[in-house]
C-alpha atoms as a PDB file:
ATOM      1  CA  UNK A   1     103.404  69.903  72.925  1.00  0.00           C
ATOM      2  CA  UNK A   2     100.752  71.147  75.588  1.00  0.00           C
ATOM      3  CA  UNK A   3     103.190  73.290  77.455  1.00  0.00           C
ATOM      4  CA  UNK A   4     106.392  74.549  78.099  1.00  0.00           C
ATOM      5  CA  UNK A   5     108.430  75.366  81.369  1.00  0.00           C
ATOM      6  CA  UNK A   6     111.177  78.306  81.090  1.00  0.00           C
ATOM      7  CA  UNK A   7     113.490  78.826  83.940  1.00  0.00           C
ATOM      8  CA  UNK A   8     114.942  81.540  84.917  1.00  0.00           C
ATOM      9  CA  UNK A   9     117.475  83.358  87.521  1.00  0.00           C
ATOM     10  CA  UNK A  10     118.054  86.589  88.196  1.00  0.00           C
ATOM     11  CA  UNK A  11     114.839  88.371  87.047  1.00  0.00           C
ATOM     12  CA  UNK A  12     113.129  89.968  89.918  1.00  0.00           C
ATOM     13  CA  UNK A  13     109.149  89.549  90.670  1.00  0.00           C
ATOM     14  CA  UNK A  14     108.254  92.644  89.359  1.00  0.00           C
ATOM     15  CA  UNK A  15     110.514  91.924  86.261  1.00  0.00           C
ATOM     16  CA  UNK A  16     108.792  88.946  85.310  1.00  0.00           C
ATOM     17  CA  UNK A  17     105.500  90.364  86.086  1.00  0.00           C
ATOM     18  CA  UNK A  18     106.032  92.960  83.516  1.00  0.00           C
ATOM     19  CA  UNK A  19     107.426  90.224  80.656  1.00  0.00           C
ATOM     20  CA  UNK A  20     104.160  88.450  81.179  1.00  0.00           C
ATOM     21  CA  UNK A  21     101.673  91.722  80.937  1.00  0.00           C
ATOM     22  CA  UNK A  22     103.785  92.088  77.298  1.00  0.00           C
ATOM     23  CA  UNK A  23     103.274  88.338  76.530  1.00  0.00           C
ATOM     24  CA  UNK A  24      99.596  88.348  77.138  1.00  0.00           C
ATOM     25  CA  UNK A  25      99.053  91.010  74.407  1.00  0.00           C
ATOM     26  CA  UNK A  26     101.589  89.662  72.412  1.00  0.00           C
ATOM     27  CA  UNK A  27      99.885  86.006  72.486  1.00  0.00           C
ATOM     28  CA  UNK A  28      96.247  85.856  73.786  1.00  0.00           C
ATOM     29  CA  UNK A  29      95.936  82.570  72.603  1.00  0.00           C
ATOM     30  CA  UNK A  30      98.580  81.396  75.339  1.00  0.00           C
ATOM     31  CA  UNK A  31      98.281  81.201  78.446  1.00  0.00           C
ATOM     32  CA  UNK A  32     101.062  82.128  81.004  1.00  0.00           C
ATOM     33  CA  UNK A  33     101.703  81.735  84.498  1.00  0.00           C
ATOM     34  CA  UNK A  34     104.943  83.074  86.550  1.00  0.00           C
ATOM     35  CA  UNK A  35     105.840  80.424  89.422  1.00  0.00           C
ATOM     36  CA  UNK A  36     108.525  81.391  91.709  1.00  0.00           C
ATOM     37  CA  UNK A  37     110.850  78.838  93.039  1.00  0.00           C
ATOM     38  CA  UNK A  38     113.471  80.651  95.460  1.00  0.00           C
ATOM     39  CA  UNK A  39     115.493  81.811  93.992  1.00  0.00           C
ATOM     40  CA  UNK A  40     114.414  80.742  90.544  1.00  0.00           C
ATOM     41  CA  UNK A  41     111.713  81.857  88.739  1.00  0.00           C
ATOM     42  CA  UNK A  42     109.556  79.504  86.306  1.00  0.00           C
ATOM     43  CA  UNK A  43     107.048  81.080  82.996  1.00  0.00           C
ATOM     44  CA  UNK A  44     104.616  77.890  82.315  1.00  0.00           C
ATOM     45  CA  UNK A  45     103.401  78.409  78.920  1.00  0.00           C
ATOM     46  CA  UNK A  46     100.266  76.460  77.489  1.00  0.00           C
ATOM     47  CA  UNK A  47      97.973  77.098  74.902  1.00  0.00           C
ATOM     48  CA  UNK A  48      94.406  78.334  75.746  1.00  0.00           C
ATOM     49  CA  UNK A  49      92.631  75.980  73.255  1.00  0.00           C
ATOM     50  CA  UNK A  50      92.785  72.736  72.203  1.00  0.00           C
ATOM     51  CA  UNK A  51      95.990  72.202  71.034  1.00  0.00           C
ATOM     52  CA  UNK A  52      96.338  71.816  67.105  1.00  0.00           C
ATOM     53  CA  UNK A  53      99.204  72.762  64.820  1.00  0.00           C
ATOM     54  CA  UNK A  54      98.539  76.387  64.298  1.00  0.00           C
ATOM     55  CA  UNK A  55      98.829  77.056  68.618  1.00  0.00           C
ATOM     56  CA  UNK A  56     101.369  74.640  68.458  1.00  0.00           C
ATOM     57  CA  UNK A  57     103.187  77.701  66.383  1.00  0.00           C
ATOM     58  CA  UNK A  58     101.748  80.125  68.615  1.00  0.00           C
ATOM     59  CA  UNK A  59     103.378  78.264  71.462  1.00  0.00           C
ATOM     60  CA  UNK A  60     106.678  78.228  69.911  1.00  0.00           C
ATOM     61  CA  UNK A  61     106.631  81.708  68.999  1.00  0.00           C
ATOM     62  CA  UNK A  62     105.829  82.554  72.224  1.00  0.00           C
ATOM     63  CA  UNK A  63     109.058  80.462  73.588  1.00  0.00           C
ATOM     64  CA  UNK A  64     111.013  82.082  71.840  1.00  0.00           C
ATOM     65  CA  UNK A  65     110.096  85.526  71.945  1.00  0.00           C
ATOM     66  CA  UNK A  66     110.162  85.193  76.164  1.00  0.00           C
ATOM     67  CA  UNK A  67     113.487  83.438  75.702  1.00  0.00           C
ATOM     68  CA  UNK A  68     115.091  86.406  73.997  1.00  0.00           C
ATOM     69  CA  UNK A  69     113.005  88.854  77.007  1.00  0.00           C
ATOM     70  CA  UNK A  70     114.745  87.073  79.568  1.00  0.00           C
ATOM     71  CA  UNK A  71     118.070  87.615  77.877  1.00  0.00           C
ATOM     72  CA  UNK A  72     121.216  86.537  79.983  1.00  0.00           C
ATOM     73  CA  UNK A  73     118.791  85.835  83.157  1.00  0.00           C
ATOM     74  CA  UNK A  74     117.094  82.309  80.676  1.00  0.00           C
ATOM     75  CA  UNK A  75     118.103  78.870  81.851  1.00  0.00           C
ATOM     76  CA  UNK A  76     116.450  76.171  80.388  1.00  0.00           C
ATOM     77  CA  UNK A  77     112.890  75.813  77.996  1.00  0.00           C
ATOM     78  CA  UNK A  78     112.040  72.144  79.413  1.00  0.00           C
ATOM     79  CA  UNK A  79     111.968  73.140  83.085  1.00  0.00           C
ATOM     80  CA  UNK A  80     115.568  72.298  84.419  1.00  0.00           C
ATOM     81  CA  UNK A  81     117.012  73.827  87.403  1.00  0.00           C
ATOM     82  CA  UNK A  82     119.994  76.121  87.508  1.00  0.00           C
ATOM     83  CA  UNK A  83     121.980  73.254  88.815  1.00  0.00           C
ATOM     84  CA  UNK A  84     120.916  71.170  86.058  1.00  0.00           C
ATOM     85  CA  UNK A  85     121.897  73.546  83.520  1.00  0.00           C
ATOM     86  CA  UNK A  86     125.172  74.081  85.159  1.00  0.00           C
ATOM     87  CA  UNK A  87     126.060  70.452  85.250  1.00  0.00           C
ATOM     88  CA  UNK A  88     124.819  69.602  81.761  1.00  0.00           C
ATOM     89  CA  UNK A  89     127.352  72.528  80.204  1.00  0.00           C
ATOM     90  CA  UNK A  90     129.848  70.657  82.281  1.00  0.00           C
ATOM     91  CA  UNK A  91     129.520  67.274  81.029  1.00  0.00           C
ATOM     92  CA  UNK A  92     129.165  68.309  77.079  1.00  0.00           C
ATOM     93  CA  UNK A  93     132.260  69.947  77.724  1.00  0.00           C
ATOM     94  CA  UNK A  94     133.724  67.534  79.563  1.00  0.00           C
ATOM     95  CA  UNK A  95     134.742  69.979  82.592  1.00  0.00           C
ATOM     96  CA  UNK A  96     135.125  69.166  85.891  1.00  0.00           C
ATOM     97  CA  UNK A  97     134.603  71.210  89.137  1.00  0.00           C
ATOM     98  CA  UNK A  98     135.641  71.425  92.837  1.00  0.00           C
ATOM     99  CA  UNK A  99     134.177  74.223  95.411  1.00  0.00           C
ATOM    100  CA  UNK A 100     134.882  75.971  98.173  1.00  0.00           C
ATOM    101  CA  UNK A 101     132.255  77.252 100.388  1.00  0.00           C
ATOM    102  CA  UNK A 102     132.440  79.539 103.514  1.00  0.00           C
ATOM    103  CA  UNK A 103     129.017  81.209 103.917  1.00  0.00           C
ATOM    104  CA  UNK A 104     127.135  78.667 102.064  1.00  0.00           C
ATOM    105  CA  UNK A 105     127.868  75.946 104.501  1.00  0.00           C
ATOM    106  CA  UNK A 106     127.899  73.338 101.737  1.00  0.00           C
ATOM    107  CA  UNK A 107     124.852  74.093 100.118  1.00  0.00           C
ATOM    108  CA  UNK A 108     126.361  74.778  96.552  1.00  0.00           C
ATOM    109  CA  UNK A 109     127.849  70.983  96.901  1.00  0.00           C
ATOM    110  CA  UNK A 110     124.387  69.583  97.644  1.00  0.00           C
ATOM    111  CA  UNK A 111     123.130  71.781  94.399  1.00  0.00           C
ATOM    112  CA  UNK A 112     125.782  70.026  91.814  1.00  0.00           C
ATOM    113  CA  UNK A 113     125.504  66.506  93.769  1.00  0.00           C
ATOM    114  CA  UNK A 114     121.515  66.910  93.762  1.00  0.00           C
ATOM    115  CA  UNK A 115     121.331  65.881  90.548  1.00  0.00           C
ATOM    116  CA  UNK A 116     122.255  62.390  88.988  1.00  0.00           C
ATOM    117  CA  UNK A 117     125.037  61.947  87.483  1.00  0.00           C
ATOM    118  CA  UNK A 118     127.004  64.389  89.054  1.00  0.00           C
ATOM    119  CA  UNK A 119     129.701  62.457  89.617  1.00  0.00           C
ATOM    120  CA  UNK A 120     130.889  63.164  86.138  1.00  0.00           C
ATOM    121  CA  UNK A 121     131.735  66.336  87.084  1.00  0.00           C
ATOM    122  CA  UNK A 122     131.950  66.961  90.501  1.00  0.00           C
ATOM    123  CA  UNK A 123     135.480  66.573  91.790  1.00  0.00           C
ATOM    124  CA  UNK A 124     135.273  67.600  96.187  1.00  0.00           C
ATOM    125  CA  UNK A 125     134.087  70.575  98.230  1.00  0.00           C
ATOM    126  CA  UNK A 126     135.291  71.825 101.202  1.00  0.00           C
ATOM    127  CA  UNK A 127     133.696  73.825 103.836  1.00  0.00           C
ATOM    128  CA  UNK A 128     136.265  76.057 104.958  1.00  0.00           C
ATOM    129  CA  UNK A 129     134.221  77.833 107.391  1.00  0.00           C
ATOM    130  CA  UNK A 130     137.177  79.230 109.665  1.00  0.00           C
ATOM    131  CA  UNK A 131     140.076  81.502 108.807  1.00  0.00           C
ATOM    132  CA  UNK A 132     142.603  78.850 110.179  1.00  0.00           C
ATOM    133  CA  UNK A 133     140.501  76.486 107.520  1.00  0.00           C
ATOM    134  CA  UNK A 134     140.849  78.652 104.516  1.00  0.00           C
ATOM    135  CA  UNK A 135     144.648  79.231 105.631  1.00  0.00           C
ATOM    136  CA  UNK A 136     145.519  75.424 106.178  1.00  0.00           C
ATOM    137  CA  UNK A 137     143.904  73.813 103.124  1.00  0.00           C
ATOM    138  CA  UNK A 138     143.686  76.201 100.561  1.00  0.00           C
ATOM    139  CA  UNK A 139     146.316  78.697 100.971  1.00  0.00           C
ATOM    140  CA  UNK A 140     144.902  81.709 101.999  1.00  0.00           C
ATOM    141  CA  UNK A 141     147.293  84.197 103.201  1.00  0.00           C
ATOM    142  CA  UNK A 142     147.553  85.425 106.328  1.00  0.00           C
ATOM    143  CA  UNK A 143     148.298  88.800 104.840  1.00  0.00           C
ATOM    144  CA  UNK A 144     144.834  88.604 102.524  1.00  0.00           C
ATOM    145  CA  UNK A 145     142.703  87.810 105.541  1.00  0.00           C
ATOM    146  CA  UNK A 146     144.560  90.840 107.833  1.00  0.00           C
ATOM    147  CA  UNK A 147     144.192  93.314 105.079  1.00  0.00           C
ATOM    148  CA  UNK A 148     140.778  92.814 103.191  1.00  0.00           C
ATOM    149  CA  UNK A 149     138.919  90.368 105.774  1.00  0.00           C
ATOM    150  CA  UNK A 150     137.392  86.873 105.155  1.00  0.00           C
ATOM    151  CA  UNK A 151     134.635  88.535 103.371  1.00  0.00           C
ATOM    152  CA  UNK A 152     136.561  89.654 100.284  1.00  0.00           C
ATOM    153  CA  UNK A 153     136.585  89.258  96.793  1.00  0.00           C
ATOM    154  CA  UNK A 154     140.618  88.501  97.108  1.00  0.00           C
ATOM    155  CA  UNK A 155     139.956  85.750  99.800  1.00  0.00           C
ATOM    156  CA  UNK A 156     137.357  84.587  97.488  1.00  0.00           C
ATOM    157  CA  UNK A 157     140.303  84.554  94.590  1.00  0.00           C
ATOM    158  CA  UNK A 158     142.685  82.652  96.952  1.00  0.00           C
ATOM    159  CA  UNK A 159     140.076  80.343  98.136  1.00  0.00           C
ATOM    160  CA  UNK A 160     139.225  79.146  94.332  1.00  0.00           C
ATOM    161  CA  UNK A 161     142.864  78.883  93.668  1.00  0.00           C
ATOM    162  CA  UNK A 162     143.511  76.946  96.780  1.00  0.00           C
ATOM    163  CA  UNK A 163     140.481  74.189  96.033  1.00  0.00           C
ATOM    164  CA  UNK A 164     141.375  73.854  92.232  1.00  0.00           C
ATOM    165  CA  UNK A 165     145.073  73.253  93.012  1.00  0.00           C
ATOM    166  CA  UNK A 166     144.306  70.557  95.571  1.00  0.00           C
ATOM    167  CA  UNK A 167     141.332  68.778  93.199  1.00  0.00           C
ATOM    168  CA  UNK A 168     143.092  68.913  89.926  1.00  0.00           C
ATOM    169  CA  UNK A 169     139.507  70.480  88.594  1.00  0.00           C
ATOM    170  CA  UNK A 170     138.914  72.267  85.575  1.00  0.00           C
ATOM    171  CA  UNK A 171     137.268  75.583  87.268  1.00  0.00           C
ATOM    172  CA  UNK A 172     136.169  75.882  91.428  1.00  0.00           C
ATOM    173  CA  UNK A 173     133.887  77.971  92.797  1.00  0.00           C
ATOM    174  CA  UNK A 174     134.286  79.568  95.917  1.00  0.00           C
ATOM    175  CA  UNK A 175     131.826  81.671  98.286  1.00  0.00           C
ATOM    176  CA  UNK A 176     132.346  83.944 101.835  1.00  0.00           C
ATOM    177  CA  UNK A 177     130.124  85.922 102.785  1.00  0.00           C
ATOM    178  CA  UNK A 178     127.894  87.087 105.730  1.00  0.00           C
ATOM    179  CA  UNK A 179     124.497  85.375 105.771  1.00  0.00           C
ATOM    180  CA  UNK A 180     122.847  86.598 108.871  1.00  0.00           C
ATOM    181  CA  UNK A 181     121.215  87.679 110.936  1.00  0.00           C
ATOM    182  CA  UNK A 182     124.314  89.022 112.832  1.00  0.00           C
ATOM    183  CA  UNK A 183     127.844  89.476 111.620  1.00  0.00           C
ATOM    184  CA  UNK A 184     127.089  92.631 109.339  1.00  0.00           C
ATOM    185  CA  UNK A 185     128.644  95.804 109.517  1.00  0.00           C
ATOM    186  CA  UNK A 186     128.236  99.275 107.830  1.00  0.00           C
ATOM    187  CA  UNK A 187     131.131  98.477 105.330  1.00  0.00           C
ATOM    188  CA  UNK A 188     129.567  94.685 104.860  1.00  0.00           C
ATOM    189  CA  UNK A 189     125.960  94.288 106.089  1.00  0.00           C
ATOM    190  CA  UNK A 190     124.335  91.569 106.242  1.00  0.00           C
ATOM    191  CA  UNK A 191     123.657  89.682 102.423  1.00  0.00           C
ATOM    192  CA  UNK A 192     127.307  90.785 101.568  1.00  0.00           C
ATOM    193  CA  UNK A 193     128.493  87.800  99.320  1.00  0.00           C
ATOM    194  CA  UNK A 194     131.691  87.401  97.496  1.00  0.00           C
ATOM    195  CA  UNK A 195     132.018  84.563  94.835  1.00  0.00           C
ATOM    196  CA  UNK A 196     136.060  83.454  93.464  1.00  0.00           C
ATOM    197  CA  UNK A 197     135.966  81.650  90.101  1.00  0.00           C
ATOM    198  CA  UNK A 198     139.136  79.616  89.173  1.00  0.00           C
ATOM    199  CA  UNK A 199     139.718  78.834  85.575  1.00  0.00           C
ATOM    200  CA  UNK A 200     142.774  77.066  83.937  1.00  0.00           C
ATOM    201  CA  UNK A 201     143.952  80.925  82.455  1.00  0.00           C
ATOM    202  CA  UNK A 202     141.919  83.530  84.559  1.00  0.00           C
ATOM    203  CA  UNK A 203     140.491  84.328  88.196  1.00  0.00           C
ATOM    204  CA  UNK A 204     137.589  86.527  88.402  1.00  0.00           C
ATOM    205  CA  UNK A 205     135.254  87.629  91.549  1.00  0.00           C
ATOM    206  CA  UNK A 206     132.563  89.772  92.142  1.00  0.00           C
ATOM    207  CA  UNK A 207     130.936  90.965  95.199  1.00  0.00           C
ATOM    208  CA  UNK A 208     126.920  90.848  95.636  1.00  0.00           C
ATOM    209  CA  UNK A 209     124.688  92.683  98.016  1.00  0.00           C
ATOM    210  CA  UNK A 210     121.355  91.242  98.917  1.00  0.00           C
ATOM    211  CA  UNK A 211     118.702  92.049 101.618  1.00  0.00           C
ATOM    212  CA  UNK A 212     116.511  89.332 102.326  1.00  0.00           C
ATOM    213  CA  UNK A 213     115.812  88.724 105.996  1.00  0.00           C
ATOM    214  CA  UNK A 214     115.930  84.867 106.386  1.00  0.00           C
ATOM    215  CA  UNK A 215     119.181  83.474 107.144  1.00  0.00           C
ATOM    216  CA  UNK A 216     118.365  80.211 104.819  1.00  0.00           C
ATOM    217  CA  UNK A 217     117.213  82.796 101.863  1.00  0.00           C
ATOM    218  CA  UNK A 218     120.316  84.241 101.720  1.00  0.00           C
ATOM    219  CA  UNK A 219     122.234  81.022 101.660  1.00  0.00           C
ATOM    220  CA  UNK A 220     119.931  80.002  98.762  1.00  0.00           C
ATOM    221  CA  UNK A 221     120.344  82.904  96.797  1.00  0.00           C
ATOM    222  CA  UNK A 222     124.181  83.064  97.605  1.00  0.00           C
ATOM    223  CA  UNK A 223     124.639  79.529  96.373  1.00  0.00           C
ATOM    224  CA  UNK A 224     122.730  80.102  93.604  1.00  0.00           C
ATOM    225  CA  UNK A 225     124.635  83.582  92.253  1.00  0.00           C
ATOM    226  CA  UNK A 226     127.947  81.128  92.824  1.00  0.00           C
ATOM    227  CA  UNK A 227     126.362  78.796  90.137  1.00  0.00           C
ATOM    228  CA  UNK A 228     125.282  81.054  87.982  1.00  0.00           C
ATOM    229  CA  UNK A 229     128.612  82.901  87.560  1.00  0.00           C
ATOM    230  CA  UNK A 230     129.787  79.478  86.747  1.00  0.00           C
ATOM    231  CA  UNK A 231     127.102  79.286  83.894  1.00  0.00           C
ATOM    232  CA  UNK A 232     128.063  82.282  82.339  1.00  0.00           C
ATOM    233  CA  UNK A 233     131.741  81.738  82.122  1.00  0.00           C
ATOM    234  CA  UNK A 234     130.538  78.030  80.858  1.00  0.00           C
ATOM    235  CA  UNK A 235     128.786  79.737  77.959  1.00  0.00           C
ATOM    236  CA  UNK A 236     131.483  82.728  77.772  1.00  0.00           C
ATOM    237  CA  UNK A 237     133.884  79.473  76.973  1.00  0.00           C
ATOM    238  CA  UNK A 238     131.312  78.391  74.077  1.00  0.00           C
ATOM    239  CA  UNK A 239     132.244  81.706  72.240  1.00  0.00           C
ATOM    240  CA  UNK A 240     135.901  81.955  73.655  1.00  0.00           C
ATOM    241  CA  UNK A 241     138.703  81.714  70.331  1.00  0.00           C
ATOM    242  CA  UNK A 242     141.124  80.097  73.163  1.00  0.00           C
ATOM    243  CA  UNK A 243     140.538  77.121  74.881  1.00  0.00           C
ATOM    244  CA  UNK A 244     141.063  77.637  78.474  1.00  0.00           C
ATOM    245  CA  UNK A 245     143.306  75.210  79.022  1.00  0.00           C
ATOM    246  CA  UNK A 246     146.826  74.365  81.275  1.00  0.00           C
ATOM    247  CA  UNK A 247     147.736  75.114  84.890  1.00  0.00           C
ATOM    248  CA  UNK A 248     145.838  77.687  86.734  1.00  0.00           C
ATOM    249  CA  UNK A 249     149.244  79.787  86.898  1.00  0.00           C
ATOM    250  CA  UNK A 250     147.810  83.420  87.650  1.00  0.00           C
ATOM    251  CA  UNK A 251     148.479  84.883  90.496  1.00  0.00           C
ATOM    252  CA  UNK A 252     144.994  85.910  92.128  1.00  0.00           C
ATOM    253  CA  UNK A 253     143.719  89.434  91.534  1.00  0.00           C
ATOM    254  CA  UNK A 254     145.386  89.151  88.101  1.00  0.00           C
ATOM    255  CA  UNK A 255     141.277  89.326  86.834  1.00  0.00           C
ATOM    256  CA  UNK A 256     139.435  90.111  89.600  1.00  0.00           C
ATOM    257  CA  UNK A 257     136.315  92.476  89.860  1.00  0.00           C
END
């Protein structure tokens, strides 16, 4: 084993600048590196000397010890993106999953697709980038978009609901936001996302606030937040006493953040 690739998402630079100062002193006889990826973040680990079994304990130790640092924010130890991760929790489960994307223009589709063997998983998309769109083929009330806006978490909620229903999947994603640079206002700037996630018993949604100043950046990191609140209900199912199972026959809202 001459070296090891975590990934990561969520940690900031300055974050995982400070888990590597406490891994140096930890474990001078490893060497790290932080690599940032948009909007993932990568620790190479190797050992300084020539390898042998004792560093090859050192290494591990180190693994493990920045696994449990990065907490809820670790994705893989053998270098796989957050897409990979995503889809491999999928297919061991034998899930399936259908999404519907506003701000991200698609991009959380090309994610999931991006990596072979998708197709085990990976039901449709659609990009319902209009209001008339989100009305017409998944549902969304006329009275949601007049009250809260198509930047919402309850249009999110509706939009999930709306793809799941017409793909049959297991859980769907969903995204609207504003991306940039115009479009933002003082009650939702500019980096204002808001994620729907469809399950057979639950809907949840959470709104996210980010500031970078590239349009494309915050496409990347919306898709990307969309994913990982996939991942996390994925592994929140690992420890959940009840299957999640059956129709999707909550109203939206029911769970919502």
């Amino acid at each position: 084993m001459k070296e090891r690739i975590l990934t990561s998402f969520g940690l900031n630079e300055s974050a995982a600048y400070d888990l590597l100062e406490d891994l140096k002193s930890k474990f001078p006889q490893i060497r790290a590196e932080v690599k940032h990826n948009f909007p993932e973040i990568q620790l190479r680990l190797s050992p300084a000397h020539t390898p042998g079994n004792r560093m090859q304990d050192r290494l591990r130790e180190a693994l493990e010890w920045s696994r449990q640092q990065m907490g809820e924010h670790f994705l893989s130890a053998e270098g796989d993106s957050l897409e990979a991760v995503v889809g491999c929790l999928l297919r061991e489960r034998q899930l399936t999953v259908s999404v519907a994307e506003s701000c991200t223009g698609g991009l959380i589709s090309h994610m999931l697709t991006n990596v072979s063997g998708s197709s085990d998983y990976f039901l449709m998309a659609g990009v319902t980038y209009a209001n008339q769109a989100k009305k017409k083929l998944l549902g969304v009330s006329e009275q949601t978009l007049r009250r809260c806006g198509a930047v919402h978490e309850r249009t999110a909620e509706e939009m999930a609901v709306g793809i799941r229903n017409l793909s049959g999947a297991d859980y769907a994603l969903a995204t609207t936001g504003i991306a940039g640079p115009t479009g933002g206002s003082r009650e939702k700037p500019v980096g204002t996302l808001c994620v729907g996630l469809a399950g057979a018993s639950e809907v949840e949604s959470s709104r996210f606030h980010f500031s970078f100043p590239e349009r494309l950046m915050n496409k990347k990191i919306f898709a990307a937040t969309a994913l990982d609140m996939l991942r996390k209900r994925l592994l929140r199912r690992l420890t959940d006493p009840v299957q999640d199972d059956g129709l999707c026959d909550r109203k939206p809202g029911s769970t919502g953040t």
